[in-house]
C-alpha atoms as a PDB file:
ATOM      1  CA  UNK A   1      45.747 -87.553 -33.350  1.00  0.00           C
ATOM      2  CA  UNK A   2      42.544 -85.490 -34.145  1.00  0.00           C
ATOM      3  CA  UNK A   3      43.398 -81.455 -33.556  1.00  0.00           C
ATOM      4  CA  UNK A   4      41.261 -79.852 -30.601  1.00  0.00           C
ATOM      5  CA  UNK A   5      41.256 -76.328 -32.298  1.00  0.00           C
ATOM      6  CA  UNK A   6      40.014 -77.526 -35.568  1.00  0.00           C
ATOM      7  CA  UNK A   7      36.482 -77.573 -36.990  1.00  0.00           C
ATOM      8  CA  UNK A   8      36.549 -81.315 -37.722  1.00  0.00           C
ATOM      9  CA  UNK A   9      39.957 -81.373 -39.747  1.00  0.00           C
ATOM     10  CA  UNK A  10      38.782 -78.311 -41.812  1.00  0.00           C
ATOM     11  CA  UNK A  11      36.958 -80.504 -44.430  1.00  0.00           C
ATOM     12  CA  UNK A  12      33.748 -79.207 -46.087  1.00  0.00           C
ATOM     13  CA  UNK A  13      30.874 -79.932 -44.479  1.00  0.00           C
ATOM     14  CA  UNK A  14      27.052 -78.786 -44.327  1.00  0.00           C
ATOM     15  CA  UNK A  15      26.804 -79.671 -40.581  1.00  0.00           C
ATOM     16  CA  UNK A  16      26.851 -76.682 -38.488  1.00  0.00           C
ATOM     17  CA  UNK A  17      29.335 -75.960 -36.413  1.00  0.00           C
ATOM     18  CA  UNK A  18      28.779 -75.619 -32.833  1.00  0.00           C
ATOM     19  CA  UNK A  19      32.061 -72.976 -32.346  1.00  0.00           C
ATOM     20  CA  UNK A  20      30.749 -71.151 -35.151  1.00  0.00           C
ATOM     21  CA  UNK A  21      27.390 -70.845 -33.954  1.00  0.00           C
ATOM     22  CA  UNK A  22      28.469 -69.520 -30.743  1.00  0.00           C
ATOM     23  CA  UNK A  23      30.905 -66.945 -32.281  1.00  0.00           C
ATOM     24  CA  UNK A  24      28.014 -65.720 -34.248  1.00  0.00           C
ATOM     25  CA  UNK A  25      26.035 -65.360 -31.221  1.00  0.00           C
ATOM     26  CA  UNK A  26      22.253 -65.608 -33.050  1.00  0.00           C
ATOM     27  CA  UNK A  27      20.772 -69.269 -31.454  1.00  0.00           C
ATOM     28  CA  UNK A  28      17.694 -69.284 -33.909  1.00  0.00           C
ATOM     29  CA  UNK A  29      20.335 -69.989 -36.962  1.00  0.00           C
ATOM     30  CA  UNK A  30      23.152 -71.724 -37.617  1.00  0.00           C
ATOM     31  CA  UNK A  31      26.583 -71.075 -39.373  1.00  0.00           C
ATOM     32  CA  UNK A  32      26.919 -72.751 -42.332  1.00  0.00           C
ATOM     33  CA  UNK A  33      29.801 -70.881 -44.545  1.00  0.00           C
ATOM     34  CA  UNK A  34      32.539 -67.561 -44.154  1.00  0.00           C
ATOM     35  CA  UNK A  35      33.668 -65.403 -46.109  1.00  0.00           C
ATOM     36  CA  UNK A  36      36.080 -63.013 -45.639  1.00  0.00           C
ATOM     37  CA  UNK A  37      36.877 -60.339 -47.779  1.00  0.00           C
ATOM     38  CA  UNK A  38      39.125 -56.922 -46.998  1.00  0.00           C
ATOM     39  CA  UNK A  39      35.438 -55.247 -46.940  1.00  0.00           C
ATOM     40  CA  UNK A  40      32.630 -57.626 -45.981  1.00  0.00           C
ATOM     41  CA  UNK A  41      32.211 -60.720 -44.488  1.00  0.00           C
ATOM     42  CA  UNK A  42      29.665 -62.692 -46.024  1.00  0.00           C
ATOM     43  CA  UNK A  43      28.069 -65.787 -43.269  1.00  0.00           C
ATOM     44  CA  UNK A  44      25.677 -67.970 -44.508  1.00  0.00           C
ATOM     45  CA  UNK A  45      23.097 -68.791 -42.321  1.00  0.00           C
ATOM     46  CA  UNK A  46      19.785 -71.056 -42.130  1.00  0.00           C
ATOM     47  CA  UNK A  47      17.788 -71.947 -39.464  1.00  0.00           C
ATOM     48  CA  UNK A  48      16.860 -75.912 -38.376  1.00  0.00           C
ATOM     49  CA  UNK A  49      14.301 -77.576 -40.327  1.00  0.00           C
ATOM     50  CA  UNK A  50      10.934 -77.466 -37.956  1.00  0.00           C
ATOM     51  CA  UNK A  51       7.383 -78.472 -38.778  1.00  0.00           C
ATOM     52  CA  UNK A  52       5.620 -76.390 -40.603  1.00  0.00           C
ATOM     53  CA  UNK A  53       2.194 -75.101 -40.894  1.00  0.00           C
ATOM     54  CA  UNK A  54       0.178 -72.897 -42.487  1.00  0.00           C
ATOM     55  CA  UNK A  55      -0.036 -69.282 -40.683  1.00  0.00           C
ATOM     56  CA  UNK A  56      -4.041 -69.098 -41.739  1.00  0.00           C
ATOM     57  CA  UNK A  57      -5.617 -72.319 -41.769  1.00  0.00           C
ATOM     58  CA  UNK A  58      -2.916 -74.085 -39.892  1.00  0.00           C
ATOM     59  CA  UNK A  59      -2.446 -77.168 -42.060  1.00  0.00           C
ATOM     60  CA  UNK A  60       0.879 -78.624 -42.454  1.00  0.00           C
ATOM     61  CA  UNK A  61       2.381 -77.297 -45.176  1.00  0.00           C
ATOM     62  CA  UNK A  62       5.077 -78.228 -47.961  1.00  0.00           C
ATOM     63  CA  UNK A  63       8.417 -76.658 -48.571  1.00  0.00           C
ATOM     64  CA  UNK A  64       9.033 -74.886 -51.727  1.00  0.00           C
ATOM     65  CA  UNK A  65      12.750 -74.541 -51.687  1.00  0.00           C
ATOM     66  CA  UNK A  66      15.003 -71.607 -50.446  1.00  0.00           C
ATOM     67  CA  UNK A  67      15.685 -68.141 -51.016  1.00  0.00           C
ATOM     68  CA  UNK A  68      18.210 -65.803 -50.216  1.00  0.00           C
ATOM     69  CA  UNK A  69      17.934 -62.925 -48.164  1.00  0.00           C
ATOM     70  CA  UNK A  70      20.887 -60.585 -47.148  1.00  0.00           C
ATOM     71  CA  UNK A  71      20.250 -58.842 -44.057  1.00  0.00           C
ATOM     72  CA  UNK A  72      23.281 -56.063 -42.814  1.00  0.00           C
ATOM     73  CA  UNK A  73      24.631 -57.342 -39.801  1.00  0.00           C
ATOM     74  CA  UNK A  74      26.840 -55.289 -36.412  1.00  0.00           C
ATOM     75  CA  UNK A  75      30.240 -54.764 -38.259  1.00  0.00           C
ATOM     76  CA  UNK A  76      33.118 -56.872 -37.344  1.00  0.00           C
ATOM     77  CA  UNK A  77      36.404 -54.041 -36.874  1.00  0.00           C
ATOM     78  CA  UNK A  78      36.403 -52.145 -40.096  1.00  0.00           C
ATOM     79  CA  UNK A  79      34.355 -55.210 -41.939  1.00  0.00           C
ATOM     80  CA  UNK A  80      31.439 -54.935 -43.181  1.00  0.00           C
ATOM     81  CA  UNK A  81      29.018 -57.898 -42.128  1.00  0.00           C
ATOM     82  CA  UNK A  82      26.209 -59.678 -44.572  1.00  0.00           C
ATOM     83  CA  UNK A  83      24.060 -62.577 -42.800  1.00  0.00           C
ATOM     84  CA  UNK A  84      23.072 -64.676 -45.922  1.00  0.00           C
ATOM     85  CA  UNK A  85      20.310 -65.910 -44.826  1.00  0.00           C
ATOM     86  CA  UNK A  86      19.165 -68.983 -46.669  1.00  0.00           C
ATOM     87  CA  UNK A  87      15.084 -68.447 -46.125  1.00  0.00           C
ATOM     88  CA  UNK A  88      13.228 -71.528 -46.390  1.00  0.00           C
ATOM     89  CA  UNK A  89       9.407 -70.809 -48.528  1.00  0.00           C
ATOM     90  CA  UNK A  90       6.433 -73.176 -47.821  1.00  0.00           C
ATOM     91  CA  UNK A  91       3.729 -73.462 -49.656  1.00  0.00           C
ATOM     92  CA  UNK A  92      -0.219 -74.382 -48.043  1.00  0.00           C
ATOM     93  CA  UNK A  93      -1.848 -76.863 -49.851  1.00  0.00           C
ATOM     94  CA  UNK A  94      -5.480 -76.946 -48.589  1.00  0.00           C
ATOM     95  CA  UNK A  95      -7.916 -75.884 -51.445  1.00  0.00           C
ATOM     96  CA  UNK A  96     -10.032 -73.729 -49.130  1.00  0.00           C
ATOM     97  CA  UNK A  97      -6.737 -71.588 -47.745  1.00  0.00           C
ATOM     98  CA  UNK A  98      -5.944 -68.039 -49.808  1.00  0.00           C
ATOM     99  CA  UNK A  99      -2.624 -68.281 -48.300  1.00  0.00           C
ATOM    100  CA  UNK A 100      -0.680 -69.911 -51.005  1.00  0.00           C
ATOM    101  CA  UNK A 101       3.366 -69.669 -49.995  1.00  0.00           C
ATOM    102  CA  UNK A 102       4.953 -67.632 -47.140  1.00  0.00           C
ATOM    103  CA  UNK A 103       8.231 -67.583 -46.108  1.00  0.00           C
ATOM    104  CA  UNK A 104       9.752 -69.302 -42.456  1.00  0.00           C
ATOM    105  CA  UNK A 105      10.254 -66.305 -40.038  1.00  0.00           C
ATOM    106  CA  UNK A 106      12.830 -65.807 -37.147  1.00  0.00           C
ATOM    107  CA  UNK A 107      12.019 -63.061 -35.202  1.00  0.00           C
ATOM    108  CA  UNK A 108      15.330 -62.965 -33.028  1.00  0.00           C
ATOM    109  CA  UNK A 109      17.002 -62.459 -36.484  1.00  0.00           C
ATOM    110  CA  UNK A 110      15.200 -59.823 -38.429  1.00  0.00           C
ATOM    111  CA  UNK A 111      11.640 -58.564 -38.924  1.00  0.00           C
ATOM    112  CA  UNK A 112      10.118 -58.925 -42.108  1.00  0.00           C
ATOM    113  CA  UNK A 113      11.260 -57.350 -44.837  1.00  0.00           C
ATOM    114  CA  UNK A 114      14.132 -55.582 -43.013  1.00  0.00           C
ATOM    115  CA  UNK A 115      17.648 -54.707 -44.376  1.00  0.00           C
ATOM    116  CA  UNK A 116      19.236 -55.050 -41.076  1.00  0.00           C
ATOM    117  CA  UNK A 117      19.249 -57.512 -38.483  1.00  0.00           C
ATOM    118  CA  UNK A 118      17.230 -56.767 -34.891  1.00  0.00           C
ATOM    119  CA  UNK A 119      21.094 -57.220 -33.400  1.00  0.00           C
ATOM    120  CA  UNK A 120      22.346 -54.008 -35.813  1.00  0.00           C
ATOM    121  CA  UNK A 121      19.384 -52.345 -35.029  1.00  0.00           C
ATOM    122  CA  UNK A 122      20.183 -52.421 -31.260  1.00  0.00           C
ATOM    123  CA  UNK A 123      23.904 -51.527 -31.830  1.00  0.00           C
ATOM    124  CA  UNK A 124      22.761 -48.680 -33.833  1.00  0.00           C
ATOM    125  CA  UNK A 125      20.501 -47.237 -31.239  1.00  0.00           C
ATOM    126  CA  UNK A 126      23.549 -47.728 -29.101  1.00  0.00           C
ATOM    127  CA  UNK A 127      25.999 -45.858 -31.016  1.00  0.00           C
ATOM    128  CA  UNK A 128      23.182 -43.163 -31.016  1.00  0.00           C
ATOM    129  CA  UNK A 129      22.615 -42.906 -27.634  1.00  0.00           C
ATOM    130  CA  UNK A 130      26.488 -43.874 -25.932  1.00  0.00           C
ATOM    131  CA  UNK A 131      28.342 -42.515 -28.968  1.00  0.00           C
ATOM    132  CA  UNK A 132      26.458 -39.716 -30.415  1.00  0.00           C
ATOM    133  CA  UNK A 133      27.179 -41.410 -33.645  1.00  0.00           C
ATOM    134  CA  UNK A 134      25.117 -39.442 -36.903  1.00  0.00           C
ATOM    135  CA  UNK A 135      22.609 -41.926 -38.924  1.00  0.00           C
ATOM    136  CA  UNK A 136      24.765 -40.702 -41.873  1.00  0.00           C
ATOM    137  CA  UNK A 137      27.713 -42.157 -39.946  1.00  0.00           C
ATOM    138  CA  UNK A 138      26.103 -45.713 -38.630  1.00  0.00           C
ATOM    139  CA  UNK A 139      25.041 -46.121 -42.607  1.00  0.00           C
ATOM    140  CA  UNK A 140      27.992 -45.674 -43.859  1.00  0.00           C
ATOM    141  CA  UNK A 141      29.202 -48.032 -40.950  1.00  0.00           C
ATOM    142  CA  UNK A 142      26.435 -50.931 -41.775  1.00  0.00           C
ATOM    143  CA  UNK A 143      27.327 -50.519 -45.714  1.00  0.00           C
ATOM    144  CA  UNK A 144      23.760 -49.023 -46.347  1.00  0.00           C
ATOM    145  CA  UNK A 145      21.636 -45.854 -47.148  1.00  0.00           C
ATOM    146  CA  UNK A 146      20.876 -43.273 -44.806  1.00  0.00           C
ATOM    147  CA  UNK A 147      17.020 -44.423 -44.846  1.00  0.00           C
ATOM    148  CA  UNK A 148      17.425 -47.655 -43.968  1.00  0.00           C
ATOM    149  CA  UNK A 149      19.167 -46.627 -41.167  1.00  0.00           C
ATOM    150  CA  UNK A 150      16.710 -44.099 -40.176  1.00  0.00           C
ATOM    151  CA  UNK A 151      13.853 -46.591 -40.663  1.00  0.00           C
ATOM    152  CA  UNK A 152      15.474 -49.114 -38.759  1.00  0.00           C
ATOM    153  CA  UNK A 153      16.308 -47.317 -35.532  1.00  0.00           C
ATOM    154  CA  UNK A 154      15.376 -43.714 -35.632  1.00  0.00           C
ATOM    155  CA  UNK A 155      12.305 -43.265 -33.902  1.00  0.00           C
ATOM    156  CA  UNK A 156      13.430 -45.885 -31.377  1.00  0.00           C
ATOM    157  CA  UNK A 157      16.728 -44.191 -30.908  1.00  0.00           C
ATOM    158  CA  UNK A 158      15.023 -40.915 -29.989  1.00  0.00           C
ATOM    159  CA  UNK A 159      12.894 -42.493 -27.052  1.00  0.00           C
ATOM    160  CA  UNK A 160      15.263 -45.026 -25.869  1.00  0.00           C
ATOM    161  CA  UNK A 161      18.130 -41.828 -26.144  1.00  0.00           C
ATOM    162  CA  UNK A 162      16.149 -38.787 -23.894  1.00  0.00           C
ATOM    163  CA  UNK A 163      17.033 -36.738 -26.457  1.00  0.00           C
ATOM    164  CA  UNK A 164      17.113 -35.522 -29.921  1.00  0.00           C
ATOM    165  CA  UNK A 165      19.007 -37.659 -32.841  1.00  0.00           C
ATOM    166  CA  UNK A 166      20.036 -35.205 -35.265  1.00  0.00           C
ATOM    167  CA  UNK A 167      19.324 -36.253 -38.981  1.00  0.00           C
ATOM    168  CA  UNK A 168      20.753 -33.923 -41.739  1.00  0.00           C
ATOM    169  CA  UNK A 169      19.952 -31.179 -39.708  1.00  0.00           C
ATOM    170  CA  UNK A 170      16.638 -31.866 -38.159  1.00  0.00           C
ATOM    171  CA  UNK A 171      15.821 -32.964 -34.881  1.00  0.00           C
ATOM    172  CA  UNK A 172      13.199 -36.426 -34.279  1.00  0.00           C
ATOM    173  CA  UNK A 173      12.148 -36.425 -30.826  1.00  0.00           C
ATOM    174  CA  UNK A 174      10.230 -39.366 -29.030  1.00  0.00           C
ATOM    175  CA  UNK A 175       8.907 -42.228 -31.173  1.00  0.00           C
ATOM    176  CA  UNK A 176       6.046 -42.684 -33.657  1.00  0.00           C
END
């Protein structure tokens, strides 16, 4: 008798799971490991495989293999969150194209070279606005340093707010 509440009889698996995915609530990636510790939670995440091409010349181009990227995440309770994202690199192989490798991109997730995800950003500006949460505060909260909270929602937190967001003291108002 198979069990309804199980993730197909708990064995190890690299398919994604479709309960996991939706728990996560990011549809661009899917879930493919947890793990919970008394501090963070670390979920490994990749996106599907798509066709490729080349963002210059637009030639179809040839993976290269992963890399990881850990992007902070909305925290979970008390829990620190860490999206391990497994970034798929591509390489270009037309002579004639300077590009040479770049890395896949999901925009719903995070923007390049961010620290935090575009779904922590949001809460952050949140906690700013409905909360009067400090950046100190949310960057403690997101397991990071004061600046990369400030670069990742600071600016938009003032506009989106009406009002000043105090940062050690100062005052930002309206965006850059």
């Amino acid at each position: 008798m198979s069990d309804a509440t199980g993730c197909a009889g708990a064995r190890p698996t690299t398919d994604p799971c479709s309960r996991c995915d939706l728990l996560l609530g990011l549809d661009d990636v899917s879930v493919e490991s947890v793990e919970r510790g008394a501090v963070v939670m670390r979920v490994t995440v990749s996106a599907a495989w798509q066709l490729m091409g080349c963002p210059d010349c637009g030639v179809v181009a040839v993976s290269r293999g992963r890399r990881v990227r850990v992007l902070r995440d909305v925290p979970h309770g008390d829990v620190r969150v860490q999206l391990v994202w497994r970034q798929r690199r591509w390489c270009c192989l037309e002579a004639r194209c300077s590009r040479g490798t770049f890395a896949e991109q999901v925009p719903a997730l995070a923007a390049p070279r961010a620290v935090l995800t575009r779904r922590a950003v949001t809460w952050a500006v949140g906690q700013l606005c409905r909360e009067h949460a400090t950046i100190a505060g949310l960057a403690r909260r997101l397991g990071g340093r004061v600046g990369d909270a400030v670069a990742g929602g600071q600016a938009r937190a003032a506009t989106t707010c009406g009002r000043p967001v105090p940062v050690r003291g100062r005052h930002v108002v309206g965006g850059r």
